[in-house]
Protein backbone atom coordinates (compact mmCIF):
# COMPACT_ATOMS: atom_id res chain seq x y z
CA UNK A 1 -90.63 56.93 49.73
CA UNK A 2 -93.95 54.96 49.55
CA UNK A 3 -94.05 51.33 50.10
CA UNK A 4 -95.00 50.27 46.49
CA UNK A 5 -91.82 52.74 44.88
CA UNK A 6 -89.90 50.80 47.75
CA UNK A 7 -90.57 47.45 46.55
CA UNK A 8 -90.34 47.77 43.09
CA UNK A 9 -86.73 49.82 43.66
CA UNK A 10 -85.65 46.73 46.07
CA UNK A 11 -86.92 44.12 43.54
CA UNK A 12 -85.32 46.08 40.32
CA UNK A 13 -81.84 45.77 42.76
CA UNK A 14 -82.51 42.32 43.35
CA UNK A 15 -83.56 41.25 39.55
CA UNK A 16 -79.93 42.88 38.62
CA UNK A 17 -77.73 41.45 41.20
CA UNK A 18 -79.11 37.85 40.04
CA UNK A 19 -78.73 38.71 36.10
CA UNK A 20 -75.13 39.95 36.80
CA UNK A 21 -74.55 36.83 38.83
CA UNK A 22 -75.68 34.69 36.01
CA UNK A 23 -73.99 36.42 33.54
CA UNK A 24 -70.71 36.31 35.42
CA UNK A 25 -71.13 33.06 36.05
CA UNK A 26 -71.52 32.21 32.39
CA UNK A 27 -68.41 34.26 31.21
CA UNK A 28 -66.17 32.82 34.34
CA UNK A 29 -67.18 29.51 34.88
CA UNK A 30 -65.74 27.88 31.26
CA UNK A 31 -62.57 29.91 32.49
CA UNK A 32 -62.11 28.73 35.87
CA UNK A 33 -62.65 25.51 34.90
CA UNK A 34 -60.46 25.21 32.41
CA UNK A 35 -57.57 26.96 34.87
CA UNK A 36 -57.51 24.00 37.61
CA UNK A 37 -56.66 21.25 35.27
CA UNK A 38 -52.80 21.29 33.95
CA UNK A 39 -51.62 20.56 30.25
CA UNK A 40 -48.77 18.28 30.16
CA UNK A 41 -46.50 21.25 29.05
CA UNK A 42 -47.71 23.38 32.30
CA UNK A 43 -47.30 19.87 34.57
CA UNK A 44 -43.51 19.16 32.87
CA UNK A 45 -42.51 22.62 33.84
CA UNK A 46 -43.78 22.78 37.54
CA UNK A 47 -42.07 19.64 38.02
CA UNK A 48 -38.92 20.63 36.83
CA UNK A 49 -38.61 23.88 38.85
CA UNK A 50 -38.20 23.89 42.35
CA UNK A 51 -40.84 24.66 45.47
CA UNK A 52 -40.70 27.88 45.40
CA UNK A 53 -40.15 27.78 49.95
CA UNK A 54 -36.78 25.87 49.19
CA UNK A 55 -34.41 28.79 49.56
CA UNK A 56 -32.26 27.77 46.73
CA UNK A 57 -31.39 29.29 43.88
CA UNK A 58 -31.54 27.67 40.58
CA UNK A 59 -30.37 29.30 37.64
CA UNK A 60 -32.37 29.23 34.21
CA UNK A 61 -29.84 26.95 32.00
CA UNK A 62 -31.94 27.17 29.14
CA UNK A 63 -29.71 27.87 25.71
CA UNK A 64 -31.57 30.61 24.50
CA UNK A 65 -31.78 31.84 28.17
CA UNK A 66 -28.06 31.82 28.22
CA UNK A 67 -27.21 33.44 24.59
CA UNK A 68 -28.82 36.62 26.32
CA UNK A 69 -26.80 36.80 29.33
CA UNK A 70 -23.73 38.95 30.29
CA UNK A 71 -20.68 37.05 31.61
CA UNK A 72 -21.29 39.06 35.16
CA UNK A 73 -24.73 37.52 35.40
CA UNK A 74 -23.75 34.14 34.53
CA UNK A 75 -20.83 34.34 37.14
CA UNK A 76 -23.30 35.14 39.56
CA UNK A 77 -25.56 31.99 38.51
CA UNK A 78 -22.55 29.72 38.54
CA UNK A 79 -21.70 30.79 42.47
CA UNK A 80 -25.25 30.12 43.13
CA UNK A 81 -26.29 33.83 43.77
CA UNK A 82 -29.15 35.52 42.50
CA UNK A 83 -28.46 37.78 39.49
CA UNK A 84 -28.46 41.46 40.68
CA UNK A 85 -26.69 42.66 36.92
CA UNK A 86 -28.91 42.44 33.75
């Protein structure tokens, strides 16, 4: 390959790698942005479940959670094991 083809090939890569960095950027940043800060609804909820390294389980006492459940499952909750029955 000549050195003029050679340039122009390594400045076409170049010239593309920049546009799709720029156009990435443009799509992604409003979105990653928008990700790091917490609506009160998201903040409420993270609060109100524990760390997820405590090692305790806490069952899901929500109403319409527990309209769903079988009896089996909800015996398991109330002895503080993790549901292995649907």
């Amino acid at each position: 390959m000549n050195p003029i083809r050679r340039i122009l090939v390594g400045g076409a890569v170049a010239g593309s790698l920049l546009t799709g960095g720029v156009i990435g950027a443009a799509i992604a940043g409003p979105l990653g942005a928008s990700a790091a800060t917490p609506t009160a609804a998201t903040a409420a909820a993270t609060a109100a479940s524990p760390s997820a390294g405590s090692g305790t389980f806490v069952p899901n006492e929500n109403a319409t959670h527990e309209a769903g459940e079988s009896a089996a499952r909800e015996a398991q909750e109330n002895a503080g094991q993790v549901p292995t029955v649907p």
